[in-house]
Protein backbone atom coordinates (compact mmCIF):
# COMPACT_ATOMS: atom_id res chain seq x y z
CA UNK A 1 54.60 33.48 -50.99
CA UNK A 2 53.84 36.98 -49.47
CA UNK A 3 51.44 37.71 -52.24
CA UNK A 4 49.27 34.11 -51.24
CA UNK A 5 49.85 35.38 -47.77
CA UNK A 6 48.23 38.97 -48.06
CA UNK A 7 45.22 37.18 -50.11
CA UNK A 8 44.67 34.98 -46.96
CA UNK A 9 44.43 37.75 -44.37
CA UNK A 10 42.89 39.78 -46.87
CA UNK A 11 39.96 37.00 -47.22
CA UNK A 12 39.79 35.97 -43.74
CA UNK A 13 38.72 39.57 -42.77
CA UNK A 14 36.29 39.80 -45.77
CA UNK A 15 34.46 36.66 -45.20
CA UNK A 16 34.18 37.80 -41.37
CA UNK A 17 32.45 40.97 -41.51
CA UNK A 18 30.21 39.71 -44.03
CA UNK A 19 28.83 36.87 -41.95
CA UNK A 20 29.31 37.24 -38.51
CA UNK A 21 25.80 38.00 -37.89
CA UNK A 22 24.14 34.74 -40.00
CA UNK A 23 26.72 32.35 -38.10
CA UNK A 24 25.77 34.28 -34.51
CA UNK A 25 22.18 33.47 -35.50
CA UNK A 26 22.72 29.95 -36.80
CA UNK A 27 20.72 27.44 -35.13
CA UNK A 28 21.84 23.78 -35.05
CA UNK A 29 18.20 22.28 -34.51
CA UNK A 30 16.65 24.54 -37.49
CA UNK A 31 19.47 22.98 -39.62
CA UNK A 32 18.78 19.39 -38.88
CA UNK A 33 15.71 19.75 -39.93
CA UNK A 34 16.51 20.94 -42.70
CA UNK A 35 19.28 18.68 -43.43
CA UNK A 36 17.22 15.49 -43.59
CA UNK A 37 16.91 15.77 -47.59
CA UNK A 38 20.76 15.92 -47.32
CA UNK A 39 21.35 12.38 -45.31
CA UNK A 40 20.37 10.62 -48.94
CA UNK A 41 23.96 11.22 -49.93
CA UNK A 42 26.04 12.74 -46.76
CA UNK A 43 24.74 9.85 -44.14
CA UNK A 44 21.96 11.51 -41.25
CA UNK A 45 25.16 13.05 -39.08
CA UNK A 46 27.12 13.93 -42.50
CA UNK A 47 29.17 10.72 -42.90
CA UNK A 48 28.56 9.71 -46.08
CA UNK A 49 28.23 6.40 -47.27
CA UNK A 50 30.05 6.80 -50.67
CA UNK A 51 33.21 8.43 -51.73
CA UNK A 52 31.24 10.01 -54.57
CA UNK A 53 29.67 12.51 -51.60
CA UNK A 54 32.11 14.40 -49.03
CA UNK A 55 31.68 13.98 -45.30
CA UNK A 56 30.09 17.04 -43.46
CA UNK A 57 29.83 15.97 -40.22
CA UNK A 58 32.91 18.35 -38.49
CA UNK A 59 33.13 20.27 -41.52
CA UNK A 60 33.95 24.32 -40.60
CA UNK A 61 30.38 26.07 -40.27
CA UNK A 62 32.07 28.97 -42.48
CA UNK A 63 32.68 26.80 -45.00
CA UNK A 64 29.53 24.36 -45.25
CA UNK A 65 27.94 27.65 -45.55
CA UNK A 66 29.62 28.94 -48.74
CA UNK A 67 29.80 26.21 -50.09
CA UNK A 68 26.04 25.66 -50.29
CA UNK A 69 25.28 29.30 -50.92
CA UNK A 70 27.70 29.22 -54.08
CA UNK A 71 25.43 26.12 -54.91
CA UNK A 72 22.61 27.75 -54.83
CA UNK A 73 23.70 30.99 -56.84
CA UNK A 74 25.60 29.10 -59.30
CA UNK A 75 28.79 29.97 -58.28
CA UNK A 76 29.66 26.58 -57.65
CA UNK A 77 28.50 23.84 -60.56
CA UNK A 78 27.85 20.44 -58.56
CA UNK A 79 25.31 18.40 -61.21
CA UNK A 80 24.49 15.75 -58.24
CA UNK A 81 23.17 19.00 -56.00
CA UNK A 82 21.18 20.20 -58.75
CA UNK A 83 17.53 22.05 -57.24
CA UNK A 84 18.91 20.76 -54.12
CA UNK A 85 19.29 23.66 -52.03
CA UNK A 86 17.04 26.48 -54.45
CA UNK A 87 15.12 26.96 -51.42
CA UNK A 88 17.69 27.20 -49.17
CA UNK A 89 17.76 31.09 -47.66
CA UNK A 90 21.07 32.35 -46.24
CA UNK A 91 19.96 31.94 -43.05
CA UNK A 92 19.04 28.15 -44.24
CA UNK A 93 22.69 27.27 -44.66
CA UNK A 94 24.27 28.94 -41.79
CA UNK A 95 21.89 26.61 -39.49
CA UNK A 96 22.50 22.96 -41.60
CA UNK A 97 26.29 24.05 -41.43
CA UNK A 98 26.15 24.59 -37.89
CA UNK A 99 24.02 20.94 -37.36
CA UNK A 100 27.05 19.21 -39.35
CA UNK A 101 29.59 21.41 -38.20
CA UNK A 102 28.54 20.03 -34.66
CA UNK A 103 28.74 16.38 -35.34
CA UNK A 104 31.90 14.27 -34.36
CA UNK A 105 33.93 13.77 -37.80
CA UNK A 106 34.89 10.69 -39.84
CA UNK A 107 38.12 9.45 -38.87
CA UNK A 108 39.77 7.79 -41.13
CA UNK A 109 42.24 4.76 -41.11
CA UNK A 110 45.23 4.78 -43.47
CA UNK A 111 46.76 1.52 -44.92
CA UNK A 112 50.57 1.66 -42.43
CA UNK A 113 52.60 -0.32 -45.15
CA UNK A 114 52.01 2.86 -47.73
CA UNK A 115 55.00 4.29 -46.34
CA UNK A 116 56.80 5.90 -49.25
CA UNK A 117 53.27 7.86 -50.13
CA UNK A 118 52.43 8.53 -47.06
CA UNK A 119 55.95 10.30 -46.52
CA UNK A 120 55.71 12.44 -49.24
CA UNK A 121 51.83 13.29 -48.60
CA UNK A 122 53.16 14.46 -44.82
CA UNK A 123 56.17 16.50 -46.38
CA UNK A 124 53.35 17.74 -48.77
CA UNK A 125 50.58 18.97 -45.78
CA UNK A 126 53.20 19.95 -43.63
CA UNK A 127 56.39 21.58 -45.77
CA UNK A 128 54.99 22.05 -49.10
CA UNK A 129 57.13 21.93 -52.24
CA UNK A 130 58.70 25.45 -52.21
CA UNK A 131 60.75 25.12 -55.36
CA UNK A 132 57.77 24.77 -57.39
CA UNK A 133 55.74 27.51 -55.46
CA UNK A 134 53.44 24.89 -53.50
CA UNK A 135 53.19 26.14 -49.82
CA UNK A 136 52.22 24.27 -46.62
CA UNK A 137 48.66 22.45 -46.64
CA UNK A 138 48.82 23.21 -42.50
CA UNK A 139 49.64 26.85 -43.14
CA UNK A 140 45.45 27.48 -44.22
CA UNK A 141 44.48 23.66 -42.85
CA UNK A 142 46.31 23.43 -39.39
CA UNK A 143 48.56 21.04 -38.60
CA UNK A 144 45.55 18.82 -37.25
CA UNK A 145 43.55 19.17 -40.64
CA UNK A 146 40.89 20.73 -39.05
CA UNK A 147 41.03 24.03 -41.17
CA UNK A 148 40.20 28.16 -39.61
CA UNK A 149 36.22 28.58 -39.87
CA UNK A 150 37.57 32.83 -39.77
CA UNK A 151 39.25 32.04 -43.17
CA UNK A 152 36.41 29.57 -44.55
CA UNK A 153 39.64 26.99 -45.12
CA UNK A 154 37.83 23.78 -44.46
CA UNK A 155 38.36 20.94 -42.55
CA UNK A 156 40.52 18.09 -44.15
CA UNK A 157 41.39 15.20 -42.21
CA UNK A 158 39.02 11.85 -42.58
CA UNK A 159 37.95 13.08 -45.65
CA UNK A 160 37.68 10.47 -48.63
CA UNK A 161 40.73 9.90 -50.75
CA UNK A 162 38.65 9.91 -54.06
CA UNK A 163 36.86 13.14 -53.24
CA UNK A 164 40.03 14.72 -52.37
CA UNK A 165 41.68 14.02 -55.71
CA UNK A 166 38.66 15.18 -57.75
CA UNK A 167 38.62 18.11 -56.08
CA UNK A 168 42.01 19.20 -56.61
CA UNK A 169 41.55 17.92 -60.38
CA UNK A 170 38.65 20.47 -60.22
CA UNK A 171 40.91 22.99 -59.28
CA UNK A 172 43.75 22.26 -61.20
CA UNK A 173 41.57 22.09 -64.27
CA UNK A 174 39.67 25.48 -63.38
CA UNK A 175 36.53 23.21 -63.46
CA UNK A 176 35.84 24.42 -59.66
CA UNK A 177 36.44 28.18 -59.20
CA UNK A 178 34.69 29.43 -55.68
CA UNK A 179 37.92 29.56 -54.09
CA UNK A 180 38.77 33.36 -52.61
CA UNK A 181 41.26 34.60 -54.68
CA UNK A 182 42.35 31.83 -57.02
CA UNK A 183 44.60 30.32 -53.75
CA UNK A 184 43.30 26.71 -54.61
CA UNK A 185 43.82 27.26 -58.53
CA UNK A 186 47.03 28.42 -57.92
CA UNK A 187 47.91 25.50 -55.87
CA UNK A 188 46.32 22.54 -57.52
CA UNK A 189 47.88 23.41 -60.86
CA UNK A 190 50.99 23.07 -59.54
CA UNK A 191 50.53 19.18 -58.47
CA UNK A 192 51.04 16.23 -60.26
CA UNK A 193 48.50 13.53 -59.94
CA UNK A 194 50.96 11.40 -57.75
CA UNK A 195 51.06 14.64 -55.11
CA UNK A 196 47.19 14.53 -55.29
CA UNK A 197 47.11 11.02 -54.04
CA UNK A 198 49.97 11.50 -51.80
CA UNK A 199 48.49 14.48 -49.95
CA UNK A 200 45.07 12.52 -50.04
CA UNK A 201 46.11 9.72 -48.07
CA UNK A 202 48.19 11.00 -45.73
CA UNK A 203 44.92 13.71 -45.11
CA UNK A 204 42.43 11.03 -44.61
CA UNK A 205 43.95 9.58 -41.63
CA UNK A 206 45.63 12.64 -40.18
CA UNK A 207 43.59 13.97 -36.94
């Protein structure tokens, strides 16, 4: 635990002297602009219309950002984003993260009789599963899901409950690796597919 917790403040103070100027520059109406080839699959405000697509709209700037940077430079493999953002300079993705990251966020509305997953996907977020070294989703995500844009830990809650599984399978798997210092890796490979869904569930309605 204090080796995940040196990575984090190791990476949060990485990520923000490397970028503080691009996100002071960032400029919302530059980035809807050039956003509008994104709406296709992430809906015109970043809610998209299909589970296969994550929502953007409330998304952290920092990580919106990376995210399509590491896109770009193939640090990140995404085959549905493929020449999608070749074009796209640095300063290109600070200002579309900035556009979504200024949009109000999906909120999403969890089924009430799922009580026995939902229970464990809240002792999941919020307590973690420290006998077999899984820590607290809210220690990087906040309690509120809304993640630290300083850290580049993104924003959580509303998102879809199929994206969030696939994504941790991508982790788990090693099939996604642009996370700072292996801390998703780590973490995903550690949870069964029921946690996946558990945590999923209870994260898409938590806000």
């Amino acid at each position: 635990m204090r080796k995940l917790l040196a990575s984090l403040a190791f990476t949060m103070g990485a990520v923000g002297a490397a970028h503080a100027d691009l996100e002071a520059d960032a400029d919302a109406a530059a980035g809807r602009e050039k956003a509008q080839s994104c709406a296709a699959c992430h809906g015109p405000s970043g809610i998209s219309p299909t589970s296969a697509f994550p929502h953007l709209a409330g998304q952290q700037m920092s990580y919106t950002a990376k995210q399509i940077m590491d896109i770009r430079d193939g640090h990140r493999l995404v085959p549905q984003m493929a020449g999608q953002v070749d074009d796209f300079s640095d300063q290109d993705a600070w200002d579309v993260a900035k556009y979504f990251a200024e949009q109000d966020a999906n909120l999403g509305q969890v089924d009430p009789d799922n009580t026995e997953q939902l229970a464990r996907g809240e002792e999941l977020y919020r307590a973690g599963d420290l006998s077999r070294g899984i820590p607290a989703c809210a220690a990087c995500h906040t309690p509120t899901g809304e993640g630290i844009g300083s850290a580049v830990y993104p924003a959580l809650s509303g998102q879809f409950v199929e994206y969030t599984v696939a994504t941790l399978q991508a982790f788990a798997s090693g099939e996604r690796a642009n996370d700072p210092a292996n801390i998703m890796r780590d973490i995903a490979a550690k949870m069964s597919d029921d946690d996946m869904e558990a945590v999923a569930n209870y994260m898409y309605g938590l806000h």
